[in-house]
N, C-alpha and C. Protein backbone atom coordinates (compact mmCIF):
# COMPACT_ATOMS: atom_id res chain seq x y z
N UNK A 1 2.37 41.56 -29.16
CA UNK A 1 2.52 40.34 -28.40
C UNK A 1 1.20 40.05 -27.69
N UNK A 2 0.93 38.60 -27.90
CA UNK A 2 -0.35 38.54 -27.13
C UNK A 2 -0.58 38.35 -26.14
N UNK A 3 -1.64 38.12 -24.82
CA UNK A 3 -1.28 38.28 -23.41
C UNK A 3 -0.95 37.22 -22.66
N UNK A 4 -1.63 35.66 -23.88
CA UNK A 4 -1.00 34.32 -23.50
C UNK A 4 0.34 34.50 -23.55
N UNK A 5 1.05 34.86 -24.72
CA UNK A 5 2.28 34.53 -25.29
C UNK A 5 2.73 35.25 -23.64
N UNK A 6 2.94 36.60 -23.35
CA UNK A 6 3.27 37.74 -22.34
C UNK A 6 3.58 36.92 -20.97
N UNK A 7 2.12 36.44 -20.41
CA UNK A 7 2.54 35.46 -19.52
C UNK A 7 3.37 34.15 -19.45
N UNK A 8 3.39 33.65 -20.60
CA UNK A 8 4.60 32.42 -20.79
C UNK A 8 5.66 32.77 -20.86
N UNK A 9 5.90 33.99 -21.57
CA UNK A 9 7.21 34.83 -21.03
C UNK A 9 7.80 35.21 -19.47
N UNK A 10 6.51 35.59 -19.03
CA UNK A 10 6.99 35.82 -17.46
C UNK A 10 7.34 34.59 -16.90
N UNK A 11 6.57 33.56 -16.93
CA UNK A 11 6.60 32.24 -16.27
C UNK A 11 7.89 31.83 -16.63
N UNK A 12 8.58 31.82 -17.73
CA UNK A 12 9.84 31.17 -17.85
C UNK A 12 11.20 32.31 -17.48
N UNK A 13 11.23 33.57 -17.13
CA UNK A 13 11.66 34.47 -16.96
C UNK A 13 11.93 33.98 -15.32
N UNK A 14 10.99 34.07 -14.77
CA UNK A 14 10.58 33.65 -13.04
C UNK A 14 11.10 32.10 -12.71
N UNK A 15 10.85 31.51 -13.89
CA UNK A 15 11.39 29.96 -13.49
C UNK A 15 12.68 30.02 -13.67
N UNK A 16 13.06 30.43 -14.85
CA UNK A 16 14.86 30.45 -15.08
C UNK A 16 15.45 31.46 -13.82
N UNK A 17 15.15 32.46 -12.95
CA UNK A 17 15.60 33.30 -12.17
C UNK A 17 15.30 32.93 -11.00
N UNK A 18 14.56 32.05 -10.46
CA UNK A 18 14.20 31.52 -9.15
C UNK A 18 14.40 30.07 -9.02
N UNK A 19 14.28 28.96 -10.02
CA UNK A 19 15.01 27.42 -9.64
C UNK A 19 15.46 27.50 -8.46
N UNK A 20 16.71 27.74 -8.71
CA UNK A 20 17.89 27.30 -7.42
C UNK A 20 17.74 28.17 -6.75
N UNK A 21 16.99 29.38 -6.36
CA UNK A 21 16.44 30.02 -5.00
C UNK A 21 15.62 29.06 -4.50
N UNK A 22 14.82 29.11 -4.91
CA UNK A 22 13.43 28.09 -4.51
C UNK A 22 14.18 27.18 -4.16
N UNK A 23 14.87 26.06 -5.02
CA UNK A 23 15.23 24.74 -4.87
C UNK A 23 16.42 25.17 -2.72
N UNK A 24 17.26 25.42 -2.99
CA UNK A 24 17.90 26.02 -1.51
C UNK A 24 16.58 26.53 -0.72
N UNK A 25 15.92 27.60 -1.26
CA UNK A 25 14.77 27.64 0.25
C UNK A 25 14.03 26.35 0.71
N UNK A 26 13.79 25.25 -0.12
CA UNK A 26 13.05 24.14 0.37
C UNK A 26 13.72 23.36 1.02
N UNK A 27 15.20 23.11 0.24
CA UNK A 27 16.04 22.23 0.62
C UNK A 27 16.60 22.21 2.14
N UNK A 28 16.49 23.71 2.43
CA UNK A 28 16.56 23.98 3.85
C UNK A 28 15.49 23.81 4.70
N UNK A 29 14.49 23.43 4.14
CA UNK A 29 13.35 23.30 5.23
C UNK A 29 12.57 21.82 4.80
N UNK A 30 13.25 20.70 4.46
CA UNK A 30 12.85 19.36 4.59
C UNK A 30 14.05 18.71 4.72
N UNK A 31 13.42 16.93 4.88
CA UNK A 31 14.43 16.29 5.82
C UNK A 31 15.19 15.66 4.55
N UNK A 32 14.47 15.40 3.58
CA UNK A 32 14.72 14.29 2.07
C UNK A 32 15.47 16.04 0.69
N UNK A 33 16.31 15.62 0.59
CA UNK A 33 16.32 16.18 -0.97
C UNK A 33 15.13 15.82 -2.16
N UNK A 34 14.89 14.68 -2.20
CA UNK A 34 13.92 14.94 -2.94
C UNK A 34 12.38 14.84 -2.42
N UNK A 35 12.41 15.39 -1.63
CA UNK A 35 11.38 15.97 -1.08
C UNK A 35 11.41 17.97 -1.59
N UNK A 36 12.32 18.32 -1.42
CA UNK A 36 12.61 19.27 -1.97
C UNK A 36 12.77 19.71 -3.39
N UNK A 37 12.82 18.71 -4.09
CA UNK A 37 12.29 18.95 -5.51
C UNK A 37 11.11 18.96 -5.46
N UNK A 38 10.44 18.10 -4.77
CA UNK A 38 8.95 17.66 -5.19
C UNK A 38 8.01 19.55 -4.82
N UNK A 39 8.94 19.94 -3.72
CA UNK A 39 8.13 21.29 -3.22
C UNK A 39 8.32 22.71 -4.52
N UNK A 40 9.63 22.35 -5.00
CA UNK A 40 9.40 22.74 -6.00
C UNK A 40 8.92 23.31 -7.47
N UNK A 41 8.90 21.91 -7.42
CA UNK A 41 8.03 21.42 -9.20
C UNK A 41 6.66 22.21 -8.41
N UNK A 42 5.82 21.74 -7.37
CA UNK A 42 4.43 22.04 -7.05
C UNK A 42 4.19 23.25 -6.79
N UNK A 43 5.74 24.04 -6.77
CA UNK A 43 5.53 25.68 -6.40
C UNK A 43 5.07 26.20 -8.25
N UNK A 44 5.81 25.40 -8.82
CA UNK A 44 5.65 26.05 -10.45
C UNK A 44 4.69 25.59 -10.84
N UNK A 45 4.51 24.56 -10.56
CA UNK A 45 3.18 24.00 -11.18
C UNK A 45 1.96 24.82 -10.50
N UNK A 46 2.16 25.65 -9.75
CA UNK A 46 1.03 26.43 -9.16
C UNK A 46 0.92 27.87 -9.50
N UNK A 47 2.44 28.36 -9.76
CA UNK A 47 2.55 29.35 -10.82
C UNK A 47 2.04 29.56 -12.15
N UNK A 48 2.65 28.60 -12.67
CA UNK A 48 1.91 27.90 -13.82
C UNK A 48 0.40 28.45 -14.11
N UNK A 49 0.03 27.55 -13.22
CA UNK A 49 -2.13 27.71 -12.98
C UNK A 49 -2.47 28.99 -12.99
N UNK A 50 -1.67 29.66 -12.14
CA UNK A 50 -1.83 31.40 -11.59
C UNK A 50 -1.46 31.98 -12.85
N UNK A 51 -0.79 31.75 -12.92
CA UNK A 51 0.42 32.97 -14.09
C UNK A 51 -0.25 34.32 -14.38
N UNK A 52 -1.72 34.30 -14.80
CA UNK A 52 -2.44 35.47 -14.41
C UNK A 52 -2.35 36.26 -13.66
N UNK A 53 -2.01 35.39 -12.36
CA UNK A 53 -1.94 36.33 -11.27
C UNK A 53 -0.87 36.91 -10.50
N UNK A 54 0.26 36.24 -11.48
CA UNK A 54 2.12 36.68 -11.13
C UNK A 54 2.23 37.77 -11.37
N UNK A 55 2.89 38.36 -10.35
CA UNK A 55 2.79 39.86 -10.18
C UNK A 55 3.63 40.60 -11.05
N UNK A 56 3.81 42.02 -11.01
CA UNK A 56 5.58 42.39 -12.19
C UNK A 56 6.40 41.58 -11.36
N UNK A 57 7.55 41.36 -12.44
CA UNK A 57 8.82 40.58 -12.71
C UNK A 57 9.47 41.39 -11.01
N UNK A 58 9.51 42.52 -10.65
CA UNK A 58 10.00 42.75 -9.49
C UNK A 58 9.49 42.37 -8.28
N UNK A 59 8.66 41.81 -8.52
CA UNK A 59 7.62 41.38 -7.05
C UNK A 59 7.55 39.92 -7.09
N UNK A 60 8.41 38.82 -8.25
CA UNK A 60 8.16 37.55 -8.47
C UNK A 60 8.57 36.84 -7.88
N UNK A 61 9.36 36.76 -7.04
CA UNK A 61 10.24 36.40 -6.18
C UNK A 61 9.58 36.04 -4.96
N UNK A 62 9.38 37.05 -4.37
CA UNK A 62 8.63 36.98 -3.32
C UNK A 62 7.04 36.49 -2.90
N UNK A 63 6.63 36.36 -4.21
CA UNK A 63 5.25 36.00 -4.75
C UNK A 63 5.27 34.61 -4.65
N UNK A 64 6.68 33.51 -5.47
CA UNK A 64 7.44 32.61 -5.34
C UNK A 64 7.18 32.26 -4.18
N UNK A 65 8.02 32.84 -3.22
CA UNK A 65 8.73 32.05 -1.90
C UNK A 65 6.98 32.00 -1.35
N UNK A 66 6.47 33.03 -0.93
CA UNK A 66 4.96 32.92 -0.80
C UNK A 66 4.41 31.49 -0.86
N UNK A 67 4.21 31.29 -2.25
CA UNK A 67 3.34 29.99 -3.06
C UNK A 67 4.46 29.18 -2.30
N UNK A 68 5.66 28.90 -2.46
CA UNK A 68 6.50 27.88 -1.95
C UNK A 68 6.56 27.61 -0.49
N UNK A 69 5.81 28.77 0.32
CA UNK A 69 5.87 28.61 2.03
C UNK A 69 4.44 27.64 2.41
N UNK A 70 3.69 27.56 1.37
CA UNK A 70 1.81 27.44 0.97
C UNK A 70 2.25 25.81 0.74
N UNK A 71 3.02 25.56 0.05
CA UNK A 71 3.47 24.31 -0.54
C UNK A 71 3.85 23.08 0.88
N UNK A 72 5.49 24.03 1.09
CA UNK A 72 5.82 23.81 2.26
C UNK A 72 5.06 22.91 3.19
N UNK A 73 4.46 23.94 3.55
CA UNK A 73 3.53 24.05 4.61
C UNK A 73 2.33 22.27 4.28
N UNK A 74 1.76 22.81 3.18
CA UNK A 74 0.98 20.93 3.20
C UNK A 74 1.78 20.05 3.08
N UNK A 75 2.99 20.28 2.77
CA UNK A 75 4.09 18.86 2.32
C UNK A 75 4.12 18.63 3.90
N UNK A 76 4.50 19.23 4.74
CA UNK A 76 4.34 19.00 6.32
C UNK A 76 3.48 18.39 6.92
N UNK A 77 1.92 19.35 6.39
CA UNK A 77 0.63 18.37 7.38
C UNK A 77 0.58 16.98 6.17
N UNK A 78 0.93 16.86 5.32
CA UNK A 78 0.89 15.73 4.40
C UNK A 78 1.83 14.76 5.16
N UNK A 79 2.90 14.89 5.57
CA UNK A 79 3.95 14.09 6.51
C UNK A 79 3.32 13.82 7.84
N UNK A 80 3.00 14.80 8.17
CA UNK A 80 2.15 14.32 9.80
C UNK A 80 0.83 13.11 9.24
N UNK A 81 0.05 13.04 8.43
CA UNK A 81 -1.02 12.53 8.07
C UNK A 81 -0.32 11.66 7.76
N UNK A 82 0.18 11.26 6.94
CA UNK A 82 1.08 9.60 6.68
C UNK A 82 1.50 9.55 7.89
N UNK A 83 2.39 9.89 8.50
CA UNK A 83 3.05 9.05 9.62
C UNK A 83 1.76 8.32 10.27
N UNK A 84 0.71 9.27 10.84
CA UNK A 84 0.13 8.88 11.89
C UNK A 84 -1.12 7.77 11.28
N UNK A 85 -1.01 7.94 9.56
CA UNK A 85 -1.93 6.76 8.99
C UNK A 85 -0.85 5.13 9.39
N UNK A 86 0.58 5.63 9.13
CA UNK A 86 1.10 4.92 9.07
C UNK A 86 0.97 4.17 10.46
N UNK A 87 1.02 4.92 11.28
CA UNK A 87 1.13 4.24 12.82
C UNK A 87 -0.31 3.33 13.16
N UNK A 88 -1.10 4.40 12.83
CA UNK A 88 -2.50 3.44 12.91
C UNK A 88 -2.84 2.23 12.17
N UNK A 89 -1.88 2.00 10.99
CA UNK A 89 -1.99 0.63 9.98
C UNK A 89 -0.77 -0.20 11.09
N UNK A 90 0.30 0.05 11.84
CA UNK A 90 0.59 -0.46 12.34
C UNK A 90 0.23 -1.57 13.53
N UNK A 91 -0.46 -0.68 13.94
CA UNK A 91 -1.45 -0.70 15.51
C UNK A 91 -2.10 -1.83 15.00
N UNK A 92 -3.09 -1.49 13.88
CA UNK A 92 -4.30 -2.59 13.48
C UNK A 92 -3.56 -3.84 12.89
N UNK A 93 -2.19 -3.70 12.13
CA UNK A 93 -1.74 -5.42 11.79
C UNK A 93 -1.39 -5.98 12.57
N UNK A 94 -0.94 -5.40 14.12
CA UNK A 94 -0.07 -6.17 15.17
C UNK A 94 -0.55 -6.92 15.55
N UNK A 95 -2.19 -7.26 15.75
CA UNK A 95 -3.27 -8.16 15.98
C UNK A 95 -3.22 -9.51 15.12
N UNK A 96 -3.81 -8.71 13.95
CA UNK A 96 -3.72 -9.56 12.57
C UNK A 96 -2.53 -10.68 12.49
N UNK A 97 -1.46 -10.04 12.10
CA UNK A 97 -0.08 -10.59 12.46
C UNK A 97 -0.09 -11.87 13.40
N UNK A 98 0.09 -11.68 14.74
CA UNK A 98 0.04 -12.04 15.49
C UNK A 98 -0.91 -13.52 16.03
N UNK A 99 -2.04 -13.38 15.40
CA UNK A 99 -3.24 -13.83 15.72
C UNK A 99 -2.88 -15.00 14.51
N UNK A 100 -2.54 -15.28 13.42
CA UNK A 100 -2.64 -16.00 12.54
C UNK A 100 -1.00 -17.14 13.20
N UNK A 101 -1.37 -18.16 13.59
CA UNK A 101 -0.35 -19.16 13.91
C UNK A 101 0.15 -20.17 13.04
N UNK A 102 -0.31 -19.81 11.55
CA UNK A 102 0.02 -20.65 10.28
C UNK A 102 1.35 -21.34 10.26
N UNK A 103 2.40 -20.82 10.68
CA UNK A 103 3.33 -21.00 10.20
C UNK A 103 3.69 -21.91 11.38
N UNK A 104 3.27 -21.98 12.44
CA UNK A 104 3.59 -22.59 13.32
C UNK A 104 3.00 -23.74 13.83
N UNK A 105 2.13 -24.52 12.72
CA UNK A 105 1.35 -25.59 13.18
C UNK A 105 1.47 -26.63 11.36
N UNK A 106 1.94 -27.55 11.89
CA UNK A 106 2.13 -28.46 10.88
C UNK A 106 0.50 -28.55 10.12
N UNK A 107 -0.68 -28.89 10.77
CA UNK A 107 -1.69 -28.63 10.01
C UNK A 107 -1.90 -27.43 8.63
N UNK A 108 -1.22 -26.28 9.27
CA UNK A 108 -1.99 -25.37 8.57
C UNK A 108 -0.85 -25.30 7.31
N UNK A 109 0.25 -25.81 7.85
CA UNK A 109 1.19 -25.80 6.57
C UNK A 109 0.67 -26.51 5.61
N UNK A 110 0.10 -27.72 5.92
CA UNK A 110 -0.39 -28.72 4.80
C UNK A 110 -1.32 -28.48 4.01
N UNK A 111 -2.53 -27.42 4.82
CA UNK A 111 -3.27 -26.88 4.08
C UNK A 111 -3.07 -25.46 3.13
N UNK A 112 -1.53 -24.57 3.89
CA UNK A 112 -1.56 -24.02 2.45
C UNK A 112 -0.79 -24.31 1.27
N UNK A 113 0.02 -25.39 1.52
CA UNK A 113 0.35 -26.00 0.23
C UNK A 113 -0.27 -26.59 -0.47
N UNK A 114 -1.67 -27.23 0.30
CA UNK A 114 -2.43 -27.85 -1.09
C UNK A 114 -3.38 -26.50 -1.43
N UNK A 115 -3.35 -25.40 -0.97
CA UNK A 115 -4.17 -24.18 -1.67
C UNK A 115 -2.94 -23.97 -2.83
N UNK A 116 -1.21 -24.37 -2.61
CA UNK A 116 -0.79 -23.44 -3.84
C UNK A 116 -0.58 -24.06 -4.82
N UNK A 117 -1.11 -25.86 -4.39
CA UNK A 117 -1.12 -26.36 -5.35
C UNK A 117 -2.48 -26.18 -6.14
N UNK A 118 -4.12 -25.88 -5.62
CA UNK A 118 -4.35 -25.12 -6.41
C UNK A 118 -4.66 -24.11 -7.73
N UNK A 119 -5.61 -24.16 -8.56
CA UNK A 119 -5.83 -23.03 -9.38
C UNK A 119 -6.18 -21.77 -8.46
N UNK A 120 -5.54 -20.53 -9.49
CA UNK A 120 -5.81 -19.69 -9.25
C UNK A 120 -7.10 -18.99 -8.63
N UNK A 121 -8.29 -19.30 -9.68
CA UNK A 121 -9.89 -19.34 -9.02
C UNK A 121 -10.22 -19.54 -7.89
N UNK A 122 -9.42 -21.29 -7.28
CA UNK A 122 -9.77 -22.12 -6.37
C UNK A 122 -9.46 -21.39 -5.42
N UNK A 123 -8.40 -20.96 -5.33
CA UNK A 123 -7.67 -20.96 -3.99
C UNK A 123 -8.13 -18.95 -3.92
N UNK A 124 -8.77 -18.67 -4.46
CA UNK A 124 -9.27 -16.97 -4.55
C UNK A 124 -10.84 -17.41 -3.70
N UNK A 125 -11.23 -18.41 -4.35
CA UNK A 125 -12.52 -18.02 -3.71
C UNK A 125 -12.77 -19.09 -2.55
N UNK A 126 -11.77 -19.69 -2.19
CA UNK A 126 -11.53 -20.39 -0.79
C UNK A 126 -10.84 -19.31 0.33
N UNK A 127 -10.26 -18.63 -0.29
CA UNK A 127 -9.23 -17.63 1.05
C UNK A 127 -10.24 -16.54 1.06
N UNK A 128 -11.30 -16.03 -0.03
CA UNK A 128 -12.18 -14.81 0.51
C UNK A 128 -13.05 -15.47 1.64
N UNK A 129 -13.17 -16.83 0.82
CA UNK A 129 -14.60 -16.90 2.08
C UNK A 129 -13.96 -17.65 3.39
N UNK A 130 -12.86 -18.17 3.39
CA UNK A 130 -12.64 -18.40 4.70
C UNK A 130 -11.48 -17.90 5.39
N UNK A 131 -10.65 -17.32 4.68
CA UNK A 131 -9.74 -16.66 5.65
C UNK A 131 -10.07 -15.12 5.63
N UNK A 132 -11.35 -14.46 4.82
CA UNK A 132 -11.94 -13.13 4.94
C UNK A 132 -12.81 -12.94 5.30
N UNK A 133 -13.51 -14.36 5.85
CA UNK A 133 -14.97 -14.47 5.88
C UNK A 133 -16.08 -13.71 5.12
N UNK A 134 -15.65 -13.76 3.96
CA UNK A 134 -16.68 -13.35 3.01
C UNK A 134 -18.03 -14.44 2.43
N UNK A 135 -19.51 -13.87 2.77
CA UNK A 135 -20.21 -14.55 2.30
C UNK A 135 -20.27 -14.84 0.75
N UNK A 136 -20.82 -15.76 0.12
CA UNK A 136 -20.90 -16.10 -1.50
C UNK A 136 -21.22 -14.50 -1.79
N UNK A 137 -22.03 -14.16 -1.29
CA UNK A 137 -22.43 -13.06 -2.56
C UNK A 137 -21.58 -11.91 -2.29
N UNK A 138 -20.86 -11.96 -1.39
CA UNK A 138 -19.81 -10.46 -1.66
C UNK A 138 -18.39 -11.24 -2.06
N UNK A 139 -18.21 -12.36 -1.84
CA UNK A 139 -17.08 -13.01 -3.03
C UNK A 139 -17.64 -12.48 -4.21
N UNK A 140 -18.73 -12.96 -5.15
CA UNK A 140 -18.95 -12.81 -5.93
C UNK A 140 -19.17 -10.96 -6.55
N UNK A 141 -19.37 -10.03 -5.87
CA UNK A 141 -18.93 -8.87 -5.75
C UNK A 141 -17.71 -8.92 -6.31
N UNK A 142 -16.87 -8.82 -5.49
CA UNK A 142 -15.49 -9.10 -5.21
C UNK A 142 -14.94 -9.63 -6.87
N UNK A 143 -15.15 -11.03 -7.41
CA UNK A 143 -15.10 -11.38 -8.24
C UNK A 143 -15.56 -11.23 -9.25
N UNK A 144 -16.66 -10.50 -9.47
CA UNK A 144 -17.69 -9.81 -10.41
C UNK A 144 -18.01 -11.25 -11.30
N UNK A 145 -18.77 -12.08 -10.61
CA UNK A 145 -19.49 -12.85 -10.50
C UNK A 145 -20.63 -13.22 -9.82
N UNK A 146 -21.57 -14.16 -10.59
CA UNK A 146 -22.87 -14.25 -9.88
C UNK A 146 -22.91 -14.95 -8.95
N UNK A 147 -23.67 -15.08 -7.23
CA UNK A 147 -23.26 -15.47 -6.23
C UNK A 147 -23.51 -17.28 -6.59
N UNK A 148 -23.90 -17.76 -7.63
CA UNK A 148 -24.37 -19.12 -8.11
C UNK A 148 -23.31 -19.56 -8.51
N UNK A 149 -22.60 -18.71 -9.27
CA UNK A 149 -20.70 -19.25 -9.91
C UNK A 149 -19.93 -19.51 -8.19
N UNK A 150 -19.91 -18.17 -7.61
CA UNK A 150 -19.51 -18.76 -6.30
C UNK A 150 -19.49 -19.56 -5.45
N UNK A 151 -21.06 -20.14 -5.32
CA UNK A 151 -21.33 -21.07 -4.51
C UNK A 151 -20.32 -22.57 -5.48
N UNK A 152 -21.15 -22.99 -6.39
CA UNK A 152 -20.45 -23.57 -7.26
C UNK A 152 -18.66 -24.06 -7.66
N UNK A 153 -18.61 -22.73 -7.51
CA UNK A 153 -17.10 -23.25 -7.67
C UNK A 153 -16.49 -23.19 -6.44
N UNK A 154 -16.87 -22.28 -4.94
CA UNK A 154 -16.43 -23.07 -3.72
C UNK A 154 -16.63 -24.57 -3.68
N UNK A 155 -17.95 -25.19 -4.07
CA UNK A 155 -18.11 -26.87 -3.78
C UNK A 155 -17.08 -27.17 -5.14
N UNK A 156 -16.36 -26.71 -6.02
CA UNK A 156 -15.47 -27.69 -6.59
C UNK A 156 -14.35 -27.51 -5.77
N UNK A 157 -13.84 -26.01 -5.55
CA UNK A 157 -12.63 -25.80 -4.85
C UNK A 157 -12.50 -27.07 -3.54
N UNK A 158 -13.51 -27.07 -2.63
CA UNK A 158 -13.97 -27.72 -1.63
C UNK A 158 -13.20 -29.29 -1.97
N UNK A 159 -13.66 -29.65 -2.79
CA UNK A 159 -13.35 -31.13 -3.13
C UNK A 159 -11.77 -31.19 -3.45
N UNK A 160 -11.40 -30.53 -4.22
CA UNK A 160 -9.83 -30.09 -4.96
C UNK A 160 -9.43 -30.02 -3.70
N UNK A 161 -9.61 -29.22 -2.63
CA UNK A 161 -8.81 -29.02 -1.55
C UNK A 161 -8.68 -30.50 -0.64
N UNK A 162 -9.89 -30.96 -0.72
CA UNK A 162 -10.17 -32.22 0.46
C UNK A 162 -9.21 -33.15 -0.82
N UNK A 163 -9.42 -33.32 -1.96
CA UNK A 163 -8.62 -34.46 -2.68
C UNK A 163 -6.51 -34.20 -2.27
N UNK A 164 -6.43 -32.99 -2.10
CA UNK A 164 -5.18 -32.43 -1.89
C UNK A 164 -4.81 -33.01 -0.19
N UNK A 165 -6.02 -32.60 0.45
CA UNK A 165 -5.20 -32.46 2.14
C UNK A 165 -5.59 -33.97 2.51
N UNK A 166 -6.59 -34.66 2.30
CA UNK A 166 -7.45 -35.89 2.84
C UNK A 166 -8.45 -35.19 3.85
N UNK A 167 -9.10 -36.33 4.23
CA UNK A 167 -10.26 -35.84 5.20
C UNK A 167 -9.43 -36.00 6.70
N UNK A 168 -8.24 -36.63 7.09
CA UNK A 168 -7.82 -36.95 7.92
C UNK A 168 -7.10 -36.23 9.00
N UNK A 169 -7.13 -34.59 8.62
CA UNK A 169 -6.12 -33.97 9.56
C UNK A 169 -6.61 -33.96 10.86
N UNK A 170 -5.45 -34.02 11.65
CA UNK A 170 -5.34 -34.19 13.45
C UNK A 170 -6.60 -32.64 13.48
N UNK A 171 -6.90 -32.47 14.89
CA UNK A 171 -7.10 -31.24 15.46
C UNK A 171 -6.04 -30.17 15.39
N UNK A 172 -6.58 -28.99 15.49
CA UNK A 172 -4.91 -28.10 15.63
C UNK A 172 -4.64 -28.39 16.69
N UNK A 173 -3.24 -28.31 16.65
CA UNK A 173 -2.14 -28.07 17.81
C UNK A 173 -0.52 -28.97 17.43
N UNK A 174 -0.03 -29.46 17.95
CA UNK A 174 1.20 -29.74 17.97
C UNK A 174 0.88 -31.32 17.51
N UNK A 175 1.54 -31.85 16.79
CA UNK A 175 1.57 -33.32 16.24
C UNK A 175 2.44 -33.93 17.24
N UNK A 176 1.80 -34.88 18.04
CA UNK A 176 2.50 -35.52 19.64
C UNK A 176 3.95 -36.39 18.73
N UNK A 177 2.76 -37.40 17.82
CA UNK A 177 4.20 -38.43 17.64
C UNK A 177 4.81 -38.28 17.17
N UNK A 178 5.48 -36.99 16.29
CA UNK A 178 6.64 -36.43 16.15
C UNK A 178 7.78 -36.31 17.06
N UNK A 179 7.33 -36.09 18.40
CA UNK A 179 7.92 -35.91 19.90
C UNK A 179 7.85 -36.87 20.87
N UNK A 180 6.97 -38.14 20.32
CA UNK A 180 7.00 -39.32 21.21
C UNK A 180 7.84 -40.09 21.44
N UNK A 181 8.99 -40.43 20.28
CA UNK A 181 10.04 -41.46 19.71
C UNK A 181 11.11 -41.32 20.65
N UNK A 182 11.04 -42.47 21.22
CA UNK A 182 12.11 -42.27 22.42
C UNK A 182 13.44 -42.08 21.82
N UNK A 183 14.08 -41.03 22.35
CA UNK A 183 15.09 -40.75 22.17
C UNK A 183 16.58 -42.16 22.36
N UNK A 184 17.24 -42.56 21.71
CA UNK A 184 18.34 -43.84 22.05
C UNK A 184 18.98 -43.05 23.25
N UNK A 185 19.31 -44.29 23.99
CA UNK A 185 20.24 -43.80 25.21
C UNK A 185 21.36 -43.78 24.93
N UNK A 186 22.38 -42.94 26.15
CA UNK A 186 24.08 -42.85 25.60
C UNK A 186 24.76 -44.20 25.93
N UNK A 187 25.39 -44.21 24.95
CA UNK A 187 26.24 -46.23 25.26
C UNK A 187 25.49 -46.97 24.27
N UNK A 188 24.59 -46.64 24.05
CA UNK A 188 24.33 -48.13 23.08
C UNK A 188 24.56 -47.99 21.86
């Protein structure tokens, strides 16, 4: 028998005899079931790599739970690191979010419906450069285009947009004579 073949023997010997040990030791120490597969599979898949280094069949077990405490263990600081990426992507959109009053100003509605009316191109290299403030030449980055196509097709977008909105929009803020129209009195 050869010493590849020998170790693929052990490896499936150790996998068929430890699964559902392993699978219950993880399962007890995370919050998700399948989180507990995932600690799993990555305990064998690390066996796997090793297999060289899997000890006799009487010591496999424990060699196992070992690699699976190793596993464990980063699936944890891996959970702390997301959460706290997560919290910090929180933190930084609450601004973002917040700060953009689109939805709440009849102007800006008008202007993004004539962006969705729109080509695709148009309305890509109108929102990098002005709602990302990206200069032409890192649009064109961006677009893997030359900053001359950019410039260019902002001054068509430019026109497409002004032919869409008119040159005529109010200032921002609240449209008065929507709210001017005297209301009818009661009785008449």
């Amino acid at each position: 028998m050869s010493s590849g073949t020998e170790h693929e023997d052990l490896f499936r010997r150790a996998y068929a005899a430890n699964f559902e040990p392993l699978l219950a030791y993880a399962l007890r120490r995370v919050e998700q079931p399948e989180d507990a597969a995932d600690v799993v599979a990555e305990t064998f898949l690390v066996a796997w790599r090793r297999s060289r280094e899997m000890p006799p069949e009487a010591e496999v077990r424990l060699w196992l739970h070992g690699v699976a405490r190793r596993v464990l263990a980063n699936h944890h600081r891996g959970g702390v690191r997301r959460g706290r990426l997560g919290e910090r992507l929180r933190q930084r959109l609450r601004p973002v979010v917040a700060a953009d009053p689109g939805s709440e100003v009849p102007e800006r509605l008008t202007v993004r419906a004539a962006l969705a009316g729109l080509g695709e191109s148009d309305r890509e290299v109108l929102m990098l450069t002005f709602w990302e403030g990206l200069e032409p030449r890192e649009v064109a980055t961006v677009l893997h285009v030359s900053p001359a196509a950019v410039r260019t097709r902002l001054s068509r977008a430019r026109a497409r947009l002004r032919d869409l909105v008119g040159d005529d929009l109010a200032p921002p803020g609240h449209v008065l004579d929507v709210m001017a129209a005297r209301a009818p009195e009661e009785g008449r």
